[in-house]
Protein backbone atom coordinates (compact mmCIF):
# COMPACT_ATOMS: atom_id res chain seq x y z
CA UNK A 1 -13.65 -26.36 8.07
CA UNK A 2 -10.75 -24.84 9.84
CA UNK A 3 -12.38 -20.96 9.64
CA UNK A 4 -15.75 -22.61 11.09
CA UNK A 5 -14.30 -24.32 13.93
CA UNK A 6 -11.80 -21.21 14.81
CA UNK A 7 -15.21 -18.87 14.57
CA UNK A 8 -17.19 -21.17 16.63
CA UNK A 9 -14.21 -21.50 19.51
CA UNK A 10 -13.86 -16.92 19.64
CA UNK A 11 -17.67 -16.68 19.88
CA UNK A 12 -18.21 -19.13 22.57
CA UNK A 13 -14.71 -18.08 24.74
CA UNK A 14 -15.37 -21.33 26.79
CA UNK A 15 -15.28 -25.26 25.92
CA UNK A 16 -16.97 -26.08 22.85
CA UNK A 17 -17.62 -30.03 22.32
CA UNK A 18 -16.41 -32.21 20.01
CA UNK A 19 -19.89 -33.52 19.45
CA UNK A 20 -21.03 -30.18 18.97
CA UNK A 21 -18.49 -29.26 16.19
CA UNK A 22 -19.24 -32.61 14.58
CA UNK A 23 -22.95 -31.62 14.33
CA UNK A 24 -23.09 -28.06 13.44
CA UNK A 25 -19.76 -29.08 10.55
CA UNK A 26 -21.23 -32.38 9.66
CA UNK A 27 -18.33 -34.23 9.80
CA UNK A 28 -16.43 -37.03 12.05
CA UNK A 29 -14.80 -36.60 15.00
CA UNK A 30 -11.54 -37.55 13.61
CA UNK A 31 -12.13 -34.53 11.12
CA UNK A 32 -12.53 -32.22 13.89
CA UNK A 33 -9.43 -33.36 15.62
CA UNK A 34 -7.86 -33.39 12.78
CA UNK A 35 -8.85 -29.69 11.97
CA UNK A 36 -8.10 -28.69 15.62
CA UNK A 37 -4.71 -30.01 15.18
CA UNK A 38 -4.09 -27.87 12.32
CA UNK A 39 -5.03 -25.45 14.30
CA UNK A 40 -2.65 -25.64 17.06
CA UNK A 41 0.06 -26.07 14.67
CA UNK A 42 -0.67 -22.54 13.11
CA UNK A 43 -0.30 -21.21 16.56
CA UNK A 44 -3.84 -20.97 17.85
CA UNK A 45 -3.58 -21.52 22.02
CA UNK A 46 -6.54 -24.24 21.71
CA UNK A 47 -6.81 -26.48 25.02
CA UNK A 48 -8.65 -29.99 24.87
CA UNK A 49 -10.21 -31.48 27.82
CA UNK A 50 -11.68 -34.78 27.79
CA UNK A 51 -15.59 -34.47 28.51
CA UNK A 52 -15.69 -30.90 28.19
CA UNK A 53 -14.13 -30.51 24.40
CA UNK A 54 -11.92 -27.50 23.20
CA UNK A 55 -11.49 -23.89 23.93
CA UNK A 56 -9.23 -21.07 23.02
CA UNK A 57 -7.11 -20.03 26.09
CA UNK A 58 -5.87 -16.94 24.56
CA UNK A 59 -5.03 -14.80 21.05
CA UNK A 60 -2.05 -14.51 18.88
CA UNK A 61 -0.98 -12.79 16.07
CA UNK A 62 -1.67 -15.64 13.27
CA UNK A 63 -2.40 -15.33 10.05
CA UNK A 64 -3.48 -17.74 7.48
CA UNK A 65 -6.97 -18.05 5.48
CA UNK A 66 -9.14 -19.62 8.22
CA UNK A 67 -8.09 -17.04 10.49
CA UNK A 68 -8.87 -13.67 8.39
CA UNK A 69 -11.80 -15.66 7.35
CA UNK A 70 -13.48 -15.38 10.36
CA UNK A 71 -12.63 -11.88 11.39
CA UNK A 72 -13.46 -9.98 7.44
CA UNK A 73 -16.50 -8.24 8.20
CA UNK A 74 -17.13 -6.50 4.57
CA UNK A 75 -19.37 -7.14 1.84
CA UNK A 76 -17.43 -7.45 -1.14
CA UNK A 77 -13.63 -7.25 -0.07
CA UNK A 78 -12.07 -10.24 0.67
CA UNK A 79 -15.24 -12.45 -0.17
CA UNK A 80 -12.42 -14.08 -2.62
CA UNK A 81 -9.38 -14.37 -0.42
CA UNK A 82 -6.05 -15.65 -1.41
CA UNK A 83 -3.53 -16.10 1.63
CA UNK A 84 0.16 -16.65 0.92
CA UNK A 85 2.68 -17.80 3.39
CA UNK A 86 5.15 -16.47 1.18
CA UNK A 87 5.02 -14.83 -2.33
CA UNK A 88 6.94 -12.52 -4.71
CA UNK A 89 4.59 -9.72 -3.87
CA UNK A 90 0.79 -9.66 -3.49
CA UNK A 91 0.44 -6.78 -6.00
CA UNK A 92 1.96 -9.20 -8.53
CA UNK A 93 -0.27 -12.13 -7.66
CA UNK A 94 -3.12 -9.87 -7.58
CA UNK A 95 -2.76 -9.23 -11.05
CA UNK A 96 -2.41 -12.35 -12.16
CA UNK A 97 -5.66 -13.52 -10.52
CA UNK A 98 -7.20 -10.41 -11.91
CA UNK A 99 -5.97 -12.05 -15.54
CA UNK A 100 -7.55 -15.04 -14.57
CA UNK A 101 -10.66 -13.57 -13.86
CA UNK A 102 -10.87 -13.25 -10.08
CA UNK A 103 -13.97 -10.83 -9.44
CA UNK A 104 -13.81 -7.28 -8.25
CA UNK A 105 -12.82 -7.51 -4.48
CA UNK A 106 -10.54 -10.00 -4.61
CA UNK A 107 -7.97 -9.56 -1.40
CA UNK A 108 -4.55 -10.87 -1.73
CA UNK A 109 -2.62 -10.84 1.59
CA UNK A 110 0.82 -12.71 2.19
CA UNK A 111 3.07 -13.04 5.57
CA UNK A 112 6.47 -12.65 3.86
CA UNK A 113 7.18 -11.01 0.39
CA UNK A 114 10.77 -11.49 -1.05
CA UNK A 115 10.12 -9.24 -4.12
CA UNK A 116 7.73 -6.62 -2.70
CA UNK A 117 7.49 -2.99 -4.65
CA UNK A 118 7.17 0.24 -3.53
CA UNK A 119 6.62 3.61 -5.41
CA UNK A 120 8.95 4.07 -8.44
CA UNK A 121 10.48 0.82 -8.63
CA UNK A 122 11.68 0.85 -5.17
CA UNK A 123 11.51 -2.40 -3.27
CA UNK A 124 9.30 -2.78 -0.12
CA UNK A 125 11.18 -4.82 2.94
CA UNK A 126 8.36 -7.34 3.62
CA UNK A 127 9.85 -9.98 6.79
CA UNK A 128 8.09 -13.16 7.69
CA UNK A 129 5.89 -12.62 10.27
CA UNK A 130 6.40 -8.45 10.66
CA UNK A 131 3.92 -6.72 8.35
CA UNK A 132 0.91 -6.63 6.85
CA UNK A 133 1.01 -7.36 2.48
CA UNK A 134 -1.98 -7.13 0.82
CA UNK A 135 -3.59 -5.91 -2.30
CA UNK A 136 -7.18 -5.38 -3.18
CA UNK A 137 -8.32 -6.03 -6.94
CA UNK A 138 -11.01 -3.61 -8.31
CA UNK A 139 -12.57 -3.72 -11.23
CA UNK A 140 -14.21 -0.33 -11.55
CA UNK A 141 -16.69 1.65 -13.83
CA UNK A 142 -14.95 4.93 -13.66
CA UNK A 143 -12.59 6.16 -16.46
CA UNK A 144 -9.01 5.59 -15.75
CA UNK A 145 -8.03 8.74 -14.91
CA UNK A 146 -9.86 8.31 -11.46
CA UNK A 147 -7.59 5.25 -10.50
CA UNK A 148 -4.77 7.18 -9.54
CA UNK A 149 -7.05 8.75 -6.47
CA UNK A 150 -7.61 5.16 -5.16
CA UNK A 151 -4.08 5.19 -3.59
CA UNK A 152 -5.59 8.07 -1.15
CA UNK A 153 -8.57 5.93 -0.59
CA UNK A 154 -6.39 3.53 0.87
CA UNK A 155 -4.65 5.38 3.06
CA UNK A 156 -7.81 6.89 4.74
CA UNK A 157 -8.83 3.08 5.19
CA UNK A 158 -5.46 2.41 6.49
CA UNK A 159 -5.49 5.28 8.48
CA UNK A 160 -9.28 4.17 10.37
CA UNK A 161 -7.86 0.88 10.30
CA UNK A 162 -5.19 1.76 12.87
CA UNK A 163 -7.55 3.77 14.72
CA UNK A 164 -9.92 0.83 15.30
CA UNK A 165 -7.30 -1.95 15.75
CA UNK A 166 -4.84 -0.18 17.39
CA UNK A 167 -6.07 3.42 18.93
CA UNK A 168 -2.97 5.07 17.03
CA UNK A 169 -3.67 7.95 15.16
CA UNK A 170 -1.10 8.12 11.86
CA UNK A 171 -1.85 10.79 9.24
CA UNK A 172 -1.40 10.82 5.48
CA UNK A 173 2.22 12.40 3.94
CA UNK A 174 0.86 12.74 0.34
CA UNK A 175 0.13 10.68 -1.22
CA UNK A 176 0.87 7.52 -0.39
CA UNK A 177 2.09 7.15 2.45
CA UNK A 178 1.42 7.09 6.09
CA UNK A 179 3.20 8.37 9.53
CA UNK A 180 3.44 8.07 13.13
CA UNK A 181 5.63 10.48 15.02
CA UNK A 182 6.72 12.22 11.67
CA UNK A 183 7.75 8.00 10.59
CA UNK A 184 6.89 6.10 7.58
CA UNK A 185 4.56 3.42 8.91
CA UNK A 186 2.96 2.73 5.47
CA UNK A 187 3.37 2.39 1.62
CA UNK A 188 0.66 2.43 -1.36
CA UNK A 189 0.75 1.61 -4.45
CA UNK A 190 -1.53 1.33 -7.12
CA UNK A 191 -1.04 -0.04 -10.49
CA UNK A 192 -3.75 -0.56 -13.32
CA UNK A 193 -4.65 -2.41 -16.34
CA UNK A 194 -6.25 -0.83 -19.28
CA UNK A 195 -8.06 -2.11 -22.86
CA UNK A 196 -9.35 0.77 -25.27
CA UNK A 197 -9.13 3.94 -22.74
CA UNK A 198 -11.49 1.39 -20.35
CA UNK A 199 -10.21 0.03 -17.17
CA UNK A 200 -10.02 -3.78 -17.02
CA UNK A 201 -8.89 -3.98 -13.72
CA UNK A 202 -7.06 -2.02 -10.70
CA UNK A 203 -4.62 -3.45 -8.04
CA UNK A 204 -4.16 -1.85 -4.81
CA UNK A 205 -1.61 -2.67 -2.50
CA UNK A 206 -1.12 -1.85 1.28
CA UNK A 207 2.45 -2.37 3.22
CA UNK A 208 1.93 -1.63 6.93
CA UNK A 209 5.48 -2.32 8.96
CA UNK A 210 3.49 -3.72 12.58
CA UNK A 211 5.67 -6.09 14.77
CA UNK A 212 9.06 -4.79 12.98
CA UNK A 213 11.87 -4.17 16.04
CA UNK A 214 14.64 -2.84 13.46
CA UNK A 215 14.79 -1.68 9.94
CA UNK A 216 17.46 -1.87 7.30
CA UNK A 217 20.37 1.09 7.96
CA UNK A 218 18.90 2.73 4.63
CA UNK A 219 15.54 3.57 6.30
CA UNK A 220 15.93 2.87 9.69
CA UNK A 221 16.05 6.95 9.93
CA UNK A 222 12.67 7.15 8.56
CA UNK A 223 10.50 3.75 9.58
CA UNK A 224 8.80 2.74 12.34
CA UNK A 225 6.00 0.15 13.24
CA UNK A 226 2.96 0.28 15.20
CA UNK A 227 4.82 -2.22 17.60
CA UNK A 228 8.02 0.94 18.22
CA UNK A 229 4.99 3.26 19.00
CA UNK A 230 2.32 1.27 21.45
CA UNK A 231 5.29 -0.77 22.91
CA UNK A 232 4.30 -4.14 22.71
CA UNK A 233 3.04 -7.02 19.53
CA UNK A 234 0.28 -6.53 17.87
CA UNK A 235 -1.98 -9.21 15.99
CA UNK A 236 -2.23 -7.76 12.26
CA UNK A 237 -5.33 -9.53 11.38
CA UNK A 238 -8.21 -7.03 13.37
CA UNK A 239 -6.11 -4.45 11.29
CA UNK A 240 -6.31 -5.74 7.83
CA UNK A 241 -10.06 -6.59 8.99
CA UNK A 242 -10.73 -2.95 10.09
CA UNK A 243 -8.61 -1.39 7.00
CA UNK A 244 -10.88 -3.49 4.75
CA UNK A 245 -14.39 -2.92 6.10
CA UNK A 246 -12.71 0.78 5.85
CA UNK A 247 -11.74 0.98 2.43
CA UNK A 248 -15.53 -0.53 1.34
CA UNK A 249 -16.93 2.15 3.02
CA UNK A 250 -14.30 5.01 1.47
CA UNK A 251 -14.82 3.70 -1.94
CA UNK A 252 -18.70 3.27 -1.91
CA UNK A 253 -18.49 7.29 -1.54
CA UNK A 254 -15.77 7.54 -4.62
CA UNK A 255 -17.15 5.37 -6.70
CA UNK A 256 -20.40 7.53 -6.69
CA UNK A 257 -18.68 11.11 -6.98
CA UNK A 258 -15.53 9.55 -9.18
CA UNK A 259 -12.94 12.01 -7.92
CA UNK A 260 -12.31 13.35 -3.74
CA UNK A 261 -14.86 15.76 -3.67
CA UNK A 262 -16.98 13.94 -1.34
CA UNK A 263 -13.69 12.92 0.67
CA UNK A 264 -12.04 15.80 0.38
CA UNK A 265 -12.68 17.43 3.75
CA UNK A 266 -12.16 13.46 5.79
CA UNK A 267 -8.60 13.73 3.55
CA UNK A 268 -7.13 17.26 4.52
CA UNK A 269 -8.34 16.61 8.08
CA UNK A 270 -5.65 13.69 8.17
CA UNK A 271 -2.86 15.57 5.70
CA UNK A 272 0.26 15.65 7.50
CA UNK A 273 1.81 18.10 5.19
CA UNK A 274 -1.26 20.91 5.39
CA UNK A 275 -0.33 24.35 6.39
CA UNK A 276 3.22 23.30 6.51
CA UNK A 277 6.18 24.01 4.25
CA UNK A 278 6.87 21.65 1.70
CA UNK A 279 9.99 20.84 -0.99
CA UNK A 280 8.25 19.73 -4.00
CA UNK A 281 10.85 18.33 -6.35
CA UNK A 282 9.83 18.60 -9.87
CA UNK A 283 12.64 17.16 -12.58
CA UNK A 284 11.45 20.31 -14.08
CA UNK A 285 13.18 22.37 -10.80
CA UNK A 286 12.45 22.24 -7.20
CA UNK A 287 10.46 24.92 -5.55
CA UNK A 288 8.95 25.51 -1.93
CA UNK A 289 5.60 26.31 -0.76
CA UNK A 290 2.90 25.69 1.73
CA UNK A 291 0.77 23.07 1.55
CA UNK A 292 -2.91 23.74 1.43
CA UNK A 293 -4.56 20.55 1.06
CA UNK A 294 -5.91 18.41 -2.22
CA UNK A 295 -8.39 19.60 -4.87
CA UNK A 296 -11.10 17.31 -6.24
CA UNK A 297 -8.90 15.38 -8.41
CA UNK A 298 -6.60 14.19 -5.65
CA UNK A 299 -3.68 17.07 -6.68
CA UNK A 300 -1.46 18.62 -3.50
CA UNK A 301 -2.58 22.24 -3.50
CA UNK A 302 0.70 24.41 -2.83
CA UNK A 303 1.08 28.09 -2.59
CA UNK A 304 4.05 29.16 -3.68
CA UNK A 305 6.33 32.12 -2.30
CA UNK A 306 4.82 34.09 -5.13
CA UNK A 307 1.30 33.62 -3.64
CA UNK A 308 0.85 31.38 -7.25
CA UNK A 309 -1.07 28.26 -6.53
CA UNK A 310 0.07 24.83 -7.52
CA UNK A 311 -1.86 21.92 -8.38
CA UNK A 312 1.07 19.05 -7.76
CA UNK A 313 0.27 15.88 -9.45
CA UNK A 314 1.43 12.37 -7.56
CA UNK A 315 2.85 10.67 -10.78
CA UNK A 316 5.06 13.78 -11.60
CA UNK A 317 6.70 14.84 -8.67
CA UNK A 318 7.78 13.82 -4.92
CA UNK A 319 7.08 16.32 -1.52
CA UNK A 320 9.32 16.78 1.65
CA UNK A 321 9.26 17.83 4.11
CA UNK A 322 11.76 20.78 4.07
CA UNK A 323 13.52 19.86 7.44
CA UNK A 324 12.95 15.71 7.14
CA UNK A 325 11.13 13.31 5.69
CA UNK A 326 7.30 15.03 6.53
């Protein structure tokens, strides 16, 4: 009842009346108080006047389930939504709704993590109140082989997610991460399930650093938040909104070709790295080379000093920049 009410109150921007919420809800007026209440306590600016009913005087950066409820505009992500105040990490509770059966869709999103994983192990600083968590749960057709490419799915969504909520423009440092001003604003990571070479389900999670002021001394070289580049706060929930109707629309067009090809050109457009110099480091040895882009199959194309063109594989090796991080 809570999403209905706050939906009804940012359509109408003026007073909306108690009897009028009572009607269209079908409940009491002492529900609807009650609701309103809950409201306000969640940090919604809601004003009461006697005669006239309630209204929002304002927005703020909440998030909870009645409040991404309203503003998911998608057709299959997030119809199942699962909002966490605080969790391990929402790639781990994704998976264990996925084991419970949660359908294909399924968006997990949390406001604090306090075990929350990044690439290789690495934890993923995830502060009350700072970021956006989430993970979407697929359950795909496609051969696993193709799940590795949905991390670079996700960052194009993230990437026109920004765009729309935020009119910043990050790019993609291959391949899984994204950057503002040559700093890590995002982290993906994707992790799958498999049964007899099938696919029983893929998890898909999205760190975005938004309101953070400060980082930890270990990164603090390297990270930044949309809040360090606009200047001000910004409400995460039109961005996990606009990243989400995003990512339906990026994996629609996968989904059909099963690898980049029909991405491909959208993808180098936003590579950070293309036509740059790169350190690819290979446990096998270390080499440099320009970056040309990806291939069908989601590979970093790099040309070597040789003229020799590599296909560079995500799971086997890491790129840098060779004068910083990008």
């Amino acid at each position: 009842m809570k999403a209905e009410i706050l939906k009804m109150l940012k359509e109408r921007r003026g007073f909306v009346s108690g009897q009028e919420l009572c009607e269209e809800l079908g409940v009491s007026r002492t529900a609807v108080w009650k609701a309103v209440n809950q409201l306000k306590a969640e940090g919604w600016p809601i004003e009461a006047v006697r005669s006239q009913g309630y209204r929002l005087t304002g927005e703020a950066d909440v998030m909870t389930s009645s409040e991404l409820a309203t503003i998911l505009n998608t057709s299959w992500v997030g119809r199942r939504l699962a909002y966490f105040d605080e969790t391990d990490s929402t790639n781990i509770q994704a998976r264990k709704l996925a084991e419970a059966g949660a359908p294909h869709g399924t968006l997990v999103v949390a406001d604090c993590q306090n075990a929350g994983k990044g690439r290789r192990g690495r934890t993923w600083s995830s502060p009350r109140g700072m970021g956006i968590w989430m993970s979407i749960l697929l359950r795909p057709s496609f051969p696993p082989m193709c799940a590795s490419m949905l991390t670079l799915v996700a960052g194009m969504a993230v990437v026109r997610g920004v765009e729309q909520a935020c009119s910043l423009h990050p790019l993609i440092k291959w391949p899984n991460d994204l950057v503002l001003e040559g700093k890590k604003i995002c982290g993906i990571l994707t992790e799958m399930s498999t049964e007899d070479e099938e696919i029983r389900y893929v998890v898909t999670g999205i760190g975005i650093n938004v309101n953070n002021e400060e980082f930890p001394p270990e990164i603090r070289e390297t990270a930044a938040s949309l809040r360090m580049e606009l200047g001000h706060a910004v409400r995460r929930s039109p961005v996990i909104a606009e990243t989400a109707r995003a990512f339906e629309e990026y994996y629609e067009i996968f989904s059909r070709t099963r690898d980049m090809s029909g991405l491909r050109e959208i993808y180098d457009g936003l590579l950070v790295n293309r036509g740059r110099e790169v350190c690819v480091l290979d446990s096998k040895g270390s080499y440099r080379g320009r970056a040309l882009g990806i291939d069908d199959e989601g590979s970093l194309l790099v040309e070597r000093e040789d003229g020799q063109v590599v296909h560079v594989i995500s799971g086997e090796v890491s790129v840098r920049g060779v004068y910083g991080y990008v």
